[in-house]
C-alpha atoms as a PDB file:
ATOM      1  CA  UNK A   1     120.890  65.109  13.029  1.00  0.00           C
ATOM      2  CA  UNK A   2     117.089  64.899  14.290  1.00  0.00           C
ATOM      3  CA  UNK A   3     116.723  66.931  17.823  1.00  0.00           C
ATOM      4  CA  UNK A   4     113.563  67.241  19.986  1.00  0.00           C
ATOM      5  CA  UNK A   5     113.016  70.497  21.426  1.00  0.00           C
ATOM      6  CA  UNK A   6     110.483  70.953  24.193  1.00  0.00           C
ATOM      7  CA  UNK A   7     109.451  74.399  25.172  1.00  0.00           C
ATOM      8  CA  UNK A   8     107.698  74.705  28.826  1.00  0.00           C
ATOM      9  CA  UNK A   9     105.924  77.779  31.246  1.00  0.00           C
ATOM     10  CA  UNK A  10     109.492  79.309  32.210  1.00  0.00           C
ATOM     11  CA  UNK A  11     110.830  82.738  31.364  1.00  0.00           C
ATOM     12  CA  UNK A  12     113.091  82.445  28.654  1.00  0.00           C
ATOM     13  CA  UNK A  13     111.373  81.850  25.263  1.00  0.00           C
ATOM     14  CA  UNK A  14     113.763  83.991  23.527  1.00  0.00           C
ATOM     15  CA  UNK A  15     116.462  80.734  24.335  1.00  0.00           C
ATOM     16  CA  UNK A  16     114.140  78.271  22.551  1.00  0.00           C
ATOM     17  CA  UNK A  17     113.895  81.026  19.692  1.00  0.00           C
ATOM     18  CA  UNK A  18     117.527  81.216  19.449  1.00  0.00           C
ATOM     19  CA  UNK A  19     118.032  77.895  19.574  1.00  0.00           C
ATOM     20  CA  UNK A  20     115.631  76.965  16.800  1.00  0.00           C
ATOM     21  CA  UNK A  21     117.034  79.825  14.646  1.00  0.00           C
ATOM     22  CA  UNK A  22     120.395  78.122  14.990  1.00  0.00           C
ATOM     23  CA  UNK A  23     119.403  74.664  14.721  1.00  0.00           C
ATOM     24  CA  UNK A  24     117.389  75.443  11.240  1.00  0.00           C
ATOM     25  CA  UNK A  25     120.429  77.327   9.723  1.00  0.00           C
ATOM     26  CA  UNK A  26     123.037  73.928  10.645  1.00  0.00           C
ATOM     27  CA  UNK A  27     120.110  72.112   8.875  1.00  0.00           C
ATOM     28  CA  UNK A  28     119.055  70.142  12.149  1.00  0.00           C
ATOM     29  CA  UNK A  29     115.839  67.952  11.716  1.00  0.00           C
ATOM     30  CA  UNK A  30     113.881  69.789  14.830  1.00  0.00           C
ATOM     31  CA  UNK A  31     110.153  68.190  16.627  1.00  0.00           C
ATOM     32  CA  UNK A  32     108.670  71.373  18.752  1.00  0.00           C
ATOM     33  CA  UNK A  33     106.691  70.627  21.296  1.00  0.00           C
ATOM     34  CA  UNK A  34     105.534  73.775  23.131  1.00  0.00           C
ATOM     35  CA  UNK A  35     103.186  73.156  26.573  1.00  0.00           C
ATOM     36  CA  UNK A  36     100.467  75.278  26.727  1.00  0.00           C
ATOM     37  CA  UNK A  37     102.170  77.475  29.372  1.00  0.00           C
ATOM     38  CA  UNK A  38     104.784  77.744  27.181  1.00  0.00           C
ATOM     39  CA  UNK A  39     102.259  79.073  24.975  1.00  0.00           C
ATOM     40  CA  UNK A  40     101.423  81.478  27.027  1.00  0.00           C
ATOM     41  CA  UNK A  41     104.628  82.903  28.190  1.00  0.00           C
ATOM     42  CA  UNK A  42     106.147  82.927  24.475  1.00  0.00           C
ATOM     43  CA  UNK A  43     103.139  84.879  23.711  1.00  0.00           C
ATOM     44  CA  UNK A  44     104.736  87.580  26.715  1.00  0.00           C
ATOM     45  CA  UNK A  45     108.027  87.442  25.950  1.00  0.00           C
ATOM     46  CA  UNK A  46     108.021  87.344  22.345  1.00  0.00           C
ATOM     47  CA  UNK A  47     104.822  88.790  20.913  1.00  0.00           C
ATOM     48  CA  UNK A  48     103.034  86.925  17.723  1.00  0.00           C
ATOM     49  CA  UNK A  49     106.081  85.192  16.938  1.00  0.00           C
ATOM     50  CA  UNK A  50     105.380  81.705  15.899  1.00  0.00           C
ATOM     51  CA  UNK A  51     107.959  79.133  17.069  1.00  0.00           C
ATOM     52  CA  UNK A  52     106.231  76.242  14.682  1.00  0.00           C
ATOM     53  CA  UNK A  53     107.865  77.996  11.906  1.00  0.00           C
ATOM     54  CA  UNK A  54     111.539  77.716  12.769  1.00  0.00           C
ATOM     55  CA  UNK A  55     111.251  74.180  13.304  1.00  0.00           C
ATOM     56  CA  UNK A  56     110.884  71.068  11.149  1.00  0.00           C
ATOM     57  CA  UNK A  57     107.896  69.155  12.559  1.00  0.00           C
ATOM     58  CA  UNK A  58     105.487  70.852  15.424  1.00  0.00           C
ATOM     59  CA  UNK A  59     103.066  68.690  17.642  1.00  0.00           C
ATOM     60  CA  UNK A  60     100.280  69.771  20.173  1.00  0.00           C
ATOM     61  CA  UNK A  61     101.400  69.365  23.742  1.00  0.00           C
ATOM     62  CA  UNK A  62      98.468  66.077  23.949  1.00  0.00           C
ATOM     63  CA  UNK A  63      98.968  64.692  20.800  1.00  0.00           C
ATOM     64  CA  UNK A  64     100.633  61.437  22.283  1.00  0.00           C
ATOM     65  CA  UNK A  65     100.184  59.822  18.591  1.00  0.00           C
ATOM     66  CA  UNK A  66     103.305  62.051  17.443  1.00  0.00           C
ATOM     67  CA  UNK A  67     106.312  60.251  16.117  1.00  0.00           C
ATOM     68  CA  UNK A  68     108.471  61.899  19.216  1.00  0.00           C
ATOM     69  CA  UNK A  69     106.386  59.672  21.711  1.00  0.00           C
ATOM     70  CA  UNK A  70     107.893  56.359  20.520  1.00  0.00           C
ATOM     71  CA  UNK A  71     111.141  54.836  21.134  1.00  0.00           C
ATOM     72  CA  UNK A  72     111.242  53.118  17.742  1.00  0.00           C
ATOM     73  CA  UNK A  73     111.323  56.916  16.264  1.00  0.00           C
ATOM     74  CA  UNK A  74     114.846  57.856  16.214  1.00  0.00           C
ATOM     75  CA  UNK A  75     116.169  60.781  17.925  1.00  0.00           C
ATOM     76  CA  UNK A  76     119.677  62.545  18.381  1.00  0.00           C
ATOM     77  CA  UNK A  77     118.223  63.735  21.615  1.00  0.00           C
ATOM     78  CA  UNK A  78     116.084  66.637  23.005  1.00  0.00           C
ATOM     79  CA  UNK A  79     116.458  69.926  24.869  1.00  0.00           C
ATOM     80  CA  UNK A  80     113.892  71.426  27.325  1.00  0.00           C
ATOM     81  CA  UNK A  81     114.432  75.071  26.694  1.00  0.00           C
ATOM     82  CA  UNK A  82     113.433  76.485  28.758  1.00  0.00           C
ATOM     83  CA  UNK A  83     112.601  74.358  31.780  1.00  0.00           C
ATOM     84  CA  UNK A  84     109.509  75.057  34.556  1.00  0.00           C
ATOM     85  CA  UNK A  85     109.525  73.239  37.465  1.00  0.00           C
ATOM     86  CA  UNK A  86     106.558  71.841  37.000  1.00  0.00           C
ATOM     87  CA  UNK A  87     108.178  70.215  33.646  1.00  0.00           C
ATOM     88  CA  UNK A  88     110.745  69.533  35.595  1.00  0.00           C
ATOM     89  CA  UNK A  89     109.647  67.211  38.371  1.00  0.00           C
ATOM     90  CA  UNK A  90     106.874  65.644  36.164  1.00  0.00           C
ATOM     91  CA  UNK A  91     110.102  64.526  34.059  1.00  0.00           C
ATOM     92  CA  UNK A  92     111.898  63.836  37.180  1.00  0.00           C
ATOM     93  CA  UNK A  93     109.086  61.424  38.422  1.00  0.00           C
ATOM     94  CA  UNK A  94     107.797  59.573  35.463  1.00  0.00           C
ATOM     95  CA  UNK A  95     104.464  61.364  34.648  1.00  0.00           C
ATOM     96  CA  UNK A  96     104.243  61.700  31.033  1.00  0.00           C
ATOM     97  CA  UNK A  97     100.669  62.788  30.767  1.00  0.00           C
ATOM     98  CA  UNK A  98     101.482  65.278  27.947  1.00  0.00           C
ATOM     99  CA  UNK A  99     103.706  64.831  24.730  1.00  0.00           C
ATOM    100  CA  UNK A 100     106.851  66.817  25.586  1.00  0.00           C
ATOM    101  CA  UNK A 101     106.915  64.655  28.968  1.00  0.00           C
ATOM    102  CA  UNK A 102     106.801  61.673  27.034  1.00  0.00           C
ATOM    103  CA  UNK A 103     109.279  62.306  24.743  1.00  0.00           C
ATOM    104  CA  UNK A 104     111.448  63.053  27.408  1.00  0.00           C
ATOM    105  CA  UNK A 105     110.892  59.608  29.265  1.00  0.00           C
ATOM    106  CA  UNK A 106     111.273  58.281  25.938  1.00  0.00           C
ATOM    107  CA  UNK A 107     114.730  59.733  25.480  1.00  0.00           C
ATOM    108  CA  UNK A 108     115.521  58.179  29.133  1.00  0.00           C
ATOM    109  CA  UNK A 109     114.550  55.102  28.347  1.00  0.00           C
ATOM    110  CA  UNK A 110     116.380  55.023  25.418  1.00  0.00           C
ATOM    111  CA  UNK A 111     119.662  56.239  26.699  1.00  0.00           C
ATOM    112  CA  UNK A 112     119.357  58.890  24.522  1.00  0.00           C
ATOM    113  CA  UNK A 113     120.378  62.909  24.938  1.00  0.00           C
ATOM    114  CA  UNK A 114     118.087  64.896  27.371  1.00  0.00           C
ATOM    115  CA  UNK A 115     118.812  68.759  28.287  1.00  0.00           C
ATOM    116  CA  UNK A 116     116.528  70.876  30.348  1.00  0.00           C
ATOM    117  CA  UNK A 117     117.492  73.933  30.980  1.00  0.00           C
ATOM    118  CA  UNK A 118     115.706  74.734  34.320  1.00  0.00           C
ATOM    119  CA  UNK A 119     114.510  78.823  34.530  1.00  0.00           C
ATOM    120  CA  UNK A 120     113.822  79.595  38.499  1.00  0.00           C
ATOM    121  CA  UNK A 121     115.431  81.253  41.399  1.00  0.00           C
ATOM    122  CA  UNK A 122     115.624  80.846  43.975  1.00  0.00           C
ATOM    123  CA  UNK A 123     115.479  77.342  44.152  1.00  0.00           C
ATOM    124  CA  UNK A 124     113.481  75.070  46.762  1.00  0.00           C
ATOM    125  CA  UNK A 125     114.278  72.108  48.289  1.00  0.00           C
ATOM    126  CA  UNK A 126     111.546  70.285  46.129  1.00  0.00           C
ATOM    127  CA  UNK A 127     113.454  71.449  43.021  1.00  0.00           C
ATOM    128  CA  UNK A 128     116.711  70.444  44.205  1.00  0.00           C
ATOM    129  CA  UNK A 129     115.498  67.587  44.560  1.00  0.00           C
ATOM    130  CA  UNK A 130     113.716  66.891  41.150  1.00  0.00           C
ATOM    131  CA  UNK A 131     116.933  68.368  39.735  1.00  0.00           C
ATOM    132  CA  UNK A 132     119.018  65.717  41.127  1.00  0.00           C
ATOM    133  CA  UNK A 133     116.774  62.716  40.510  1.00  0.00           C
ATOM    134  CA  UNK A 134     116.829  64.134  37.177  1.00  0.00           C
ATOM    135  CA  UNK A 135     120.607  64.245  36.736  1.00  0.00           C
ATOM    136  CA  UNK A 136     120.554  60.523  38.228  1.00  0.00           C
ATOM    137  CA  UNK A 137     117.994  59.230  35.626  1.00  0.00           C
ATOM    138  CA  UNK A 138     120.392  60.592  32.758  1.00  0.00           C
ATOM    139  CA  UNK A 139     119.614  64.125  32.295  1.00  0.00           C
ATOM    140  CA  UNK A 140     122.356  66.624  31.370  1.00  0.00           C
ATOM    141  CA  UNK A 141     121.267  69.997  33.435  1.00  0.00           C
ATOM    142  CA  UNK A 142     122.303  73.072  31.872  1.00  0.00           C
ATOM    143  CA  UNK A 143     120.848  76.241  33.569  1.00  0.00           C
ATOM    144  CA  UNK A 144     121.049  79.023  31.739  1.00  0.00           C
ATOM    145  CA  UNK A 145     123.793  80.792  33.720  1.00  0.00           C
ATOM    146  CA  UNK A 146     125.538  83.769  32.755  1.00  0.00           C
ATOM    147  CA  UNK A 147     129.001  84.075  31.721  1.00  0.00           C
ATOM    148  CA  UNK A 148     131.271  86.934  31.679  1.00  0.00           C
ATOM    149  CA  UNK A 149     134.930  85.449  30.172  1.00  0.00           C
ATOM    150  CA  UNK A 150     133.618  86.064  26.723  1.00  0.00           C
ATOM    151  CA  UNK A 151     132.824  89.892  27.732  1.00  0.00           C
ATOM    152  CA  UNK A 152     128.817  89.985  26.794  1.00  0.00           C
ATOM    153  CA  UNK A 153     128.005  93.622  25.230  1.00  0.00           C
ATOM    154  CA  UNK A 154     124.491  92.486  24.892  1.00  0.00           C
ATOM    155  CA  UNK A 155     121.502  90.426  26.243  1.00  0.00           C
ATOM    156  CA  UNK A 156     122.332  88.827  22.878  1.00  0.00           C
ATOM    157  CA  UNK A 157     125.842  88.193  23.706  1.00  0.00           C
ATOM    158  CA  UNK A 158     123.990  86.680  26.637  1.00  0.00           C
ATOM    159  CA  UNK A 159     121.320  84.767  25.563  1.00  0.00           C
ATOM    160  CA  UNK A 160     124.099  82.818  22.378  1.00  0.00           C
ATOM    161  CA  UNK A 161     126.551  82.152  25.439  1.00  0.00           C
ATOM    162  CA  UNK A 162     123.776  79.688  26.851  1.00  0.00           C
ATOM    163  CA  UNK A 163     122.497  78.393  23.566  1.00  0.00           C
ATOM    164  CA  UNK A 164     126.129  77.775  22.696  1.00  0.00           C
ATOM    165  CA  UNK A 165     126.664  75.768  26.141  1.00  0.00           C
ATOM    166  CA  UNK A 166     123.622  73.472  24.641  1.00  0.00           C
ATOM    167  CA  UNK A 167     124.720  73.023  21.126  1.00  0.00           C
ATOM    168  CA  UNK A 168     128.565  72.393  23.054  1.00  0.00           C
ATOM    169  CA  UNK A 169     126.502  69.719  25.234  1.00  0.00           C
ATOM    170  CA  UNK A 170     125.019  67.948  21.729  1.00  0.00           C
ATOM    171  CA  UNK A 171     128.473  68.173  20.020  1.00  0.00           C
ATOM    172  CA  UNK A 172     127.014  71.084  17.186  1.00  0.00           C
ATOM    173  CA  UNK A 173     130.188  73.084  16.797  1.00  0.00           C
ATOM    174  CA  UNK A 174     129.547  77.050  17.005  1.00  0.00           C
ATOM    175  CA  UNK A 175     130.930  80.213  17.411  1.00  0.00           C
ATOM    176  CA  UNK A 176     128.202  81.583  19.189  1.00  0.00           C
ATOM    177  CA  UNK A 177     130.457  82.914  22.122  1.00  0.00           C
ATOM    178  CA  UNK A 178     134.475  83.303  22.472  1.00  0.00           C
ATOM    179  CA  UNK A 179     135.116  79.778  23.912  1.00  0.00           C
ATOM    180  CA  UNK A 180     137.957  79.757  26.665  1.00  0.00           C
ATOM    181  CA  UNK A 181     141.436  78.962  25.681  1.00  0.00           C
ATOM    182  CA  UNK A 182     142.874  80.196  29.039  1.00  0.00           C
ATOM    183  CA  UNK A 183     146.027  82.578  28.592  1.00  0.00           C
END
């Protein structure tokens, strides 16, 4: 399997962290693409950990020359993890002036996988919006809402409920959270 994974300005780095850690031990062929808010938030959140080295292949956010900006480069899919809403509505509207952006429209146009996992509340109407011309143009939207069936101990607990939701979304089996079986 060969995933794209985007990483935008939102709260949430430790997601795309988590997610990459999982990814690279189910031997998943990942392409990071961090924004250069992302940088800058992942350098809050997270401290000096590098990102690049959990994944595969890493690209600059401009380098529109990477493999992950061409259709004929096949992909599995990608995940924006997490999700501004800046990211959001430039996906939403077509304006792929960086590399994660275009491998997103690329994705689109190819009918192929695309997650973002938006990070904001409250939500205004302009989001809304974005988030449902998203949806229409093929996007599965996953926020990263809590869950409390599986009885969380942790922010841990917390944070592998919603990376398990994603790898459930791309059909990666995982135990990351007590899945419902009802009674």
């Amino acid at each position: 399997m060969r995933l794209i994974v985007g990483v935008s300005g939102a709260s949430g780095a430790v997601l795309a962290k988590r997610l990459l850690e999982v990814l690279k031990k189910k031997k998943v062929e990942t392409h990071l693409v961090i924004s250069d808010s992302g940088e800058m938030i992942i350098k809050h959140e997270l401290g000096n950990i590098d990102l690049r080295k959990l994944a595969t292949y890493s690209y600059g956010p401009e380098d529109l020359y990477a493999p992950i900006s061409s259709g004929s480069f096949k992909t599995d899919g990608m995940v924006v993890v997490p999700c501004s809403m800046k990211t959001l509505g430039e996906i939403a509207n077509g304006i792929g002036n960086t590399l994660l952006v275009r491998a997103a429209e690329v994705c689109l146009k190819q009918e192929r996988k695309l997650i973002l996992v938006p990070r904001e509340a409250p939500l205004s109407l302009i989001d809304l919006r974005n988030l449902v011309s998203a949806k229409e143009a093929g996007c599965t939207i996953l926020p990263p809402v809590l869950a409390f069936y599986p009885k969380p101990k942790s922010v841990d607990d917390m944070v592998d409920f919603v990376v398990g939701k994603i790898l459930d979304s791309l059909n990666i089996g995982n135990d990351l959270y007590k899945h419902w079986k009802g009674k």
